[in-house]
Protein backbone atom coordinates (compact mmCIF):
# COMPACT_ATOMS: atom_id res chain seq x y z
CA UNK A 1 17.61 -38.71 16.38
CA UNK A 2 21.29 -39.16 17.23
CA UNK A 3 23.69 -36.44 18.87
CA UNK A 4 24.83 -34.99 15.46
CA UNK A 5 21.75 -34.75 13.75
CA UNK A 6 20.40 -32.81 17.12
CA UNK A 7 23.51 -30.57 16.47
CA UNK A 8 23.44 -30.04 12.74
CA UNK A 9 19.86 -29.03 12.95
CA UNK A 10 19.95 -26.79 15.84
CA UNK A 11 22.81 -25.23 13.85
CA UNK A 12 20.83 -25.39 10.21
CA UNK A 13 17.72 -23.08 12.21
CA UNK A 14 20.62 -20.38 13.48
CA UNK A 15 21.34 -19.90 10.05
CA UNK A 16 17.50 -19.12 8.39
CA UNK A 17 16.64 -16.17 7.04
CA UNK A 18 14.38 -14.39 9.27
CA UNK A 19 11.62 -12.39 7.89
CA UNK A 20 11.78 -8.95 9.49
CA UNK A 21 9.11 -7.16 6.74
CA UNK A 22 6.37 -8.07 4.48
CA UNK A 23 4.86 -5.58 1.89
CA UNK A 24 2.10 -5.88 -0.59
CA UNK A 25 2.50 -4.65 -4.39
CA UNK A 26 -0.45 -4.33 -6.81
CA UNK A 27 1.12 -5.02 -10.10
CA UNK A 28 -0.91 -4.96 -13.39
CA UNK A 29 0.18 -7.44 -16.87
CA UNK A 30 -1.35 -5.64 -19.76
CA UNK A 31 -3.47 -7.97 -21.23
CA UNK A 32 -3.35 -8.99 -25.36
CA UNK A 33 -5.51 -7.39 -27.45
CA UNK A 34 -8.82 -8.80 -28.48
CA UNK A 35 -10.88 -7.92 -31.29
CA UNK A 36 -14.82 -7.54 -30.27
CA UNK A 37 -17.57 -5.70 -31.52
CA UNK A 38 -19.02 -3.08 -29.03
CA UNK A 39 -22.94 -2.41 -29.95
CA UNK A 40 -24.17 0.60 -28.06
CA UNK A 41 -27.64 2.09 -27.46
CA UNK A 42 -28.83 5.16 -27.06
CA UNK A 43 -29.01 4.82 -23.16
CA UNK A 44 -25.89 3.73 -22.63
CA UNK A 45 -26.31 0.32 -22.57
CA UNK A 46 -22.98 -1.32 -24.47
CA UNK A 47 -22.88 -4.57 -25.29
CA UNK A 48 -19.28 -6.57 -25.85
CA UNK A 49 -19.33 -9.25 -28.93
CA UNK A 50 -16.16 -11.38 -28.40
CA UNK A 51 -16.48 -13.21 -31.38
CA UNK A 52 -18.35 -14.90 -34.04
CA UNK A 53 -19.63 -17.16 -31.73
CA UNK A 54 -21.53 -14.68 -29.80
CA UNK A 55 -23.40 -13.08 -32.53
CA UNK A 56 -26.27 -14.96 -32.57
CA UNK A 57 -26.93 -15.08 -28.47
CA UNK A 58 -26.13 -10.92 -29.17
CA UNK A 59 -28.92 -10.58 -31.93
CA UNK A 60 -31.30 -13.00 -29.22
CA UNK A 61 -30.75 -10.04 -26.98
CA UNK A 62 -31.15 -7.26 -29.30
CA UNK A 63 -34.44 -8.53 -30.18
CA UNK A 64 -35.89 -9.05 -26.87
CA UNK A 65 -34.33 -5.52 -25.51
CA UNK A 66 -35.98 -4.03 -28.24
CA UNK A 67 -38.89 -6.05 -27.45
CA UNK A 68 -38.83 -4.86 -24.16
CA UNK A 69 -38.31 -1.37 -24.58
CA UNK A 70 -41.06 -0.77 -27.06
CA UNK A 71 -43.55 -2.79 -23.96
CA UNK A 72 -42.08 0.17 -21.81
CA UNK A 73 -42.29 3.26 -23.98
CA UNK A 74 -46.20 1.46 -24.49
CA UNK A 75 -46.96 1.56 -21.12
CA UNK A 76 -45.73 5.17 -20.36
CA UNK A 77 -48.51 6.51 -22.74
């Protein structure tokens, strides 16, 4: 590096910005609507349908909670 480009550098750093503070902001973006079907049960379980394409992996799992829960309230008695 030659004499002037020493000099113009040295002199470009004097001239930076120099970060004297940093803060941290939580900032929320409101997201679009989307339409969904919310099925809930009796005990509070909720389940989110996003769309059509989730209905019939939803009705799978309506069937075997059901399943399920009738196996439990069977084994209480």
């Amino acid at each position: 590096m030659n004499p002037r480009s020493k000099a113009r550098a040295a002199g470009s750093r004097a001239r930076r910005a120099v970060c004297e503070e940093v803060r941290f902001a939580e900032v929320e973006f409101e997201r679009p609507p989307k339409p969904g079907l919310v099925v809930e049960f009796s005990d509070g379980l909720k389940l989110l349908v996003e769309d059509a394409g989730a209905v019939d992996l939803a009705a799978e799992f309506i069937a075997a909670f059901r399943v399920h829960e009738r196996r439990q309230e069977g084994g209480r008695r």
